[in-house]
Protein backbone atom coordinates (compact mmCIF):
# COMPACT_ATOMS: atom_id res chain seq x y z
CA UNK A 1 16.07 25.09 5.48
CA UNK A 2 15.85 21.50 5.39
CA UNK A 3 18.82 19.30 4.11
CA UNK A 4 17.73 16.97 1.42
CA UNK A 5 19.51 13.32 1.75
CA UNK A 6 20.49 11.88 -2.22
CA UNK A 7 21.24 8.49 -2.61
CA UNK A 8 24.09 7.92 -5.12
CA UNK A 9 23.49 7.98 -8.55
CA UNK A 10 20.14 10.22 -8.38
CA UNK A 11 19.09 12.97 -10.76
CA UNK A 12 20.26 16.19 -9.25
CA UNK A 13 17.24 17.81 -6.99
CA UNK A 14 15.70 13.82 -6.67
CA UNK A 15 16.02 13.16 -2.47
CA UNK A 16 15.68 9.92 -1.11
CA UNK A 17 13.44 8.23 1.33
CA UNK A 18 15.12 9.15 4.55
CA UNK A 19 16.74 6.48 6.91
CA UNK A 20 14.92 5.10 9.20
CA UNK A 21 11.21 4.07 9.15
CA UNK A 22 11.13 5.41 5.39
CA UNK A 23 13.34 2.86 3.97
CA UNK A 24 11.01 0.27 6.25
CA UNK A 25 8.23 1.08 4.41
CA UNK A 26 9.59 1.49 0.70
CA UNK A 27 10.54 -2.59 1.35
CA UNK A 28 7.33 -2.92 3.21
CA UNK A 29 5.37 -1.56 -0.12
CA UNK A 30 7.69 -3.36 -2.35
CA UNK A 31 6.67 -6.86 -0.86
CA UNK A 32 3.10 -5.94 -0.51
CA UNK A 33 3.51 -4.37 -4.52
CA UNK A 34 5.19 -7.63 -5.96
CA UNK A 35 2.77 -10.21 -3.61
CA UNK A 36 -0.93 -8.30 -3.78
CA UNK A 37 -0.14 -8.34 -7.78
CA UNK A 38 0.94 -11.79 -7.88
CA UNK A 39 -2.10 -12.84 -6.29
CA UNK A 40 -5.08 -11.10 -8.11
CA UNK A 41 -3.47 -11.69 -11.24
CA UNK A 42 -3.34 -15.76 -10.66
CA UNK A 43 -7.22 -15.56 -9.33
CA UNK A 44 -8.19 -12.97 -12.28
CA UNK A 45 -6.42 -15.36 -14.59
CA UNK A 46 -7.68 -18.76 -13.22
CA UNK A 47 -10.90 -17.86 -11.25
CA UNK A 48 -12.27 -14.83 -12.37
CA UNK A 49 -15.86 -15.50 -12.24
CA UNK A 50 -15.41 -17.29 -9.08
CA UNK A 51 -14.94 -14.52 -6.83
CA UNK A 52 -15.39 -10.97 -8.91
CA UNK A 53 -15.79 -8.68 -6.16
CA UNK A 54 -12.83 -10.41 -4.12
CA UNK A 55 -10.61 -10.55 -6.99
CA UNK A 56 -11.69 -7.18 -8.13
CA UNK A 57 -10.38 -5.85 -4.91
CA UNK A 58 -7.12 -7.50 -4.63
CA UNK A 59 -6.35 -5.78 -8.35
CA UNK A 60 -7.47 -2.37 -6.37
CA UNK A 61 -5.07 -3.01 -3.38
CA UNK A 62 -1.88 -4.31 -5.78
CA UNK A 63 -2.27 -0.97 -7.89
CA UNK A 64 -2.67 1.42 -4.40
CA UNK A 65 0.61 -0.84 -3.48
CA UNK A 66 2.61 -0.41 -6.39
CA UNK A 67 2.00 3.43 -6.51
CA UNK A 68 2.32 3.37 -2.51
CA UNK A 69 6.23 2.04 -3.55
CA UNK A 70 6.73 3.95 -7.01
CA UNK A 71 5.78 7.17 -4.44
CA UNK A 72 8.51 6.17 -1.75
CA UNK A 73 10.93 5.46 -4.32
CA UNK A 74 10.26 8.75 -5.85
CA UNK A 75 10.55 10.57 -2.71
CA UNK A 76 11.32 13.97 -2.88
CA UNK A 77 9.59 14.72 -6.16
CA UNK A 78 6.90 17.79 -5.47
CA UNK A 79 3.57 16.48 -4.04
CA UNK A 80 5.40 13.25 -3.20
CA UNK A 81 4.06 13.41 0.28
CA UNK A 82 0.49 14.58 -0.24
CA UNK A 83 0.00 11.91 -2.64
CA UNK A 84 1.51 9.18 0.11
CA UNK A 85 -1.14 10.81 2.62
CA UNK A 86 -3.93 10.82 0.10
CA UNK A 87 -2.61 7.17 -0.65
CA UNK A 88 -2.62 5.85 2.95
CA UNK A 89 -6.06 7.38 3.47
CA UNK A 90 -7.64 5.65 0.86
CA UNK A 91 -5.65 1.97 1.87
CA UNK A 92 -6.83 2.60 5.21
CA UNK A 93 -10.17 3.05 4.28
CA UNK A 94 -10.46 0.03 1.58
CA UNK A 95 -9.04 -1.84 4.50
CA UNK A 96 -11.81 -0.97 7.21
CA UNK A 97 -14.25 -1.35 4.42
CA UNK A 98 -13.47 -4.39 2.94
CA UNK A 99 -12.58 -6.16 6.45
CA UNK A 100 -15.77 -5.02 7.50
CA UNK A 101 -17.52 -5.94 4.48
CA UNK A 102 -15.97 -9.50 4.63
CA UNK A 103 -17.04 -10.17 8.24
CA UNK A 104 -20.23 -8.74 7.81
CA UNK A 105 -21.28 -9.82 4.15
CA UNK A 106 -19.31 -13.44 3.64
CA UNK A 107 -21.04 -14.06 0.82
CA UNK A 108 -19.27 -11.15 -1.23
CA UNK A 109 -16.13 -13.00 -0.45
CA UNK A 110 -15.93 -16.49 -1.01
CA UNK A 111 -12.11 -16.17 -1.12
CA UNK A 112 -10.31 -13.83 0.67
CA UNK A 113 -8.55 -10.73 -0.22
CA UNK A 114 -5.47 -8.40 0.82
CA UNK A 115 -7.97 -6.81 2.95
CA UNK A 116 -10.34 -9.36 4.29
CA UNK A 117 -10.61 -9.54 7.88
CA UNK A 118 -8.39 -6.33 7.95
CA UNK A 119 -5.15 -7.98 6.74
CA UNK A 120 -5.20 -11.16 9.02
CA UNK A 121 -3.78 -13.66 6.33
CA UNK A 122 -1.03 -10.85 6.59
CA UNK A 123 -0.41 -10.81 9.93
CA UNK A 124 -2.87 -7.39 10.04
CA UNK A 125 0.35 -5.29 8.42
CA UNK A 126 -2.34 -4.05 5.87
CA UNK A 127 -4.51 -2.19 8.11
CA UNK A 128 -1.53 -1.06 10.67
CA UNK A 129 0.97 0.06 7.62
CA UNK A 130 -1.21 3.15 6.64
CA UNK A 131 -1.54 4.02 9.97
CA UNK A 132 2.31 4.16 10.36
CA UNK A 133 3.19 5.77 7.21
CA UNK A 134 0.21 8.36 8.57
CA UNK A 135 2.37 8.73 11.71
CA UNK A 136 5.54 8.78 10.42
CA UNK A 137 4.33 11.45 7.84
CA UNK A 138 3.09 13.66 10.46
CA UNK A 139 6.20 13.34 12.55
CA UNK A 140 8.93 13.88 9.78
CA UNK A 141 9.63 17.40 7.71
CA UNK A 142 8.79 17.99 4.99
């Protein structure tokens, strides 16, 4: 039987993210939530037409963020989990396809997204985060 960790204040049954690498991540998700949204919502806003496809796609990764953080925050809850592993799948796949996409295919993104180039304008963390939340979720009970 595993022992469930509560943080204080929490609805009885509601666990939270373990220490360690977990609480890494929530903050990780949090920044990439808050920034990713900040961004396509000033080029939606201002540039729309500009860019669709880009801008379209930075929406896409700011909503996979924010439920990426809701999920970690949540942690616990049944199915929490599966939906982070069904979550990192798909990030890690929008990254390799979009970073592929804007290498190969430029002229799809005349301004860059979350993903372009696989994450470089974010020092790469958005391709290697799935990839560690994949690893840490494979390595952790649950």
């Amino acid at each position: 039987m595993s022992e469930r960790v509560t943080r204080p204040g929490a609805a009885v049954g509601e666990a939270a993210v373990p220490p360690g690498p977990g609480r890494m991540f929530t903050l990780l998700y949090g920044i990439f939530a808050v920034g990713a949204t900040s961004r396509s919502a000033v080029q939606l806003i201002e540039r729309a037409s500009y860019a669709p496809v880009a801008y379209g796609l930075s929406a896409l990764s700011a909503l996979i963020y924010v439920v990426g953080f809701v999920l970690l925050l949540r942690w616990g809850h049944p199915g929490s989990r599966q939906a982070m592993r069904t979550l990192c799948i798909v990030e890690l796949t929008g990254v390799i396809v979009v970073g592929t996409l804007s290498i190969a295919r430029p002229d799809l993104f005349p301004d860059a997204t979350v993903w372009s180039d696989f994450g470089i304008g974010y020092l790469f963390l958005p391709a290697i985060l799935p990839i560690l939340v994949l690893r840490w979720l494979s390595r952790t009970p649950g």
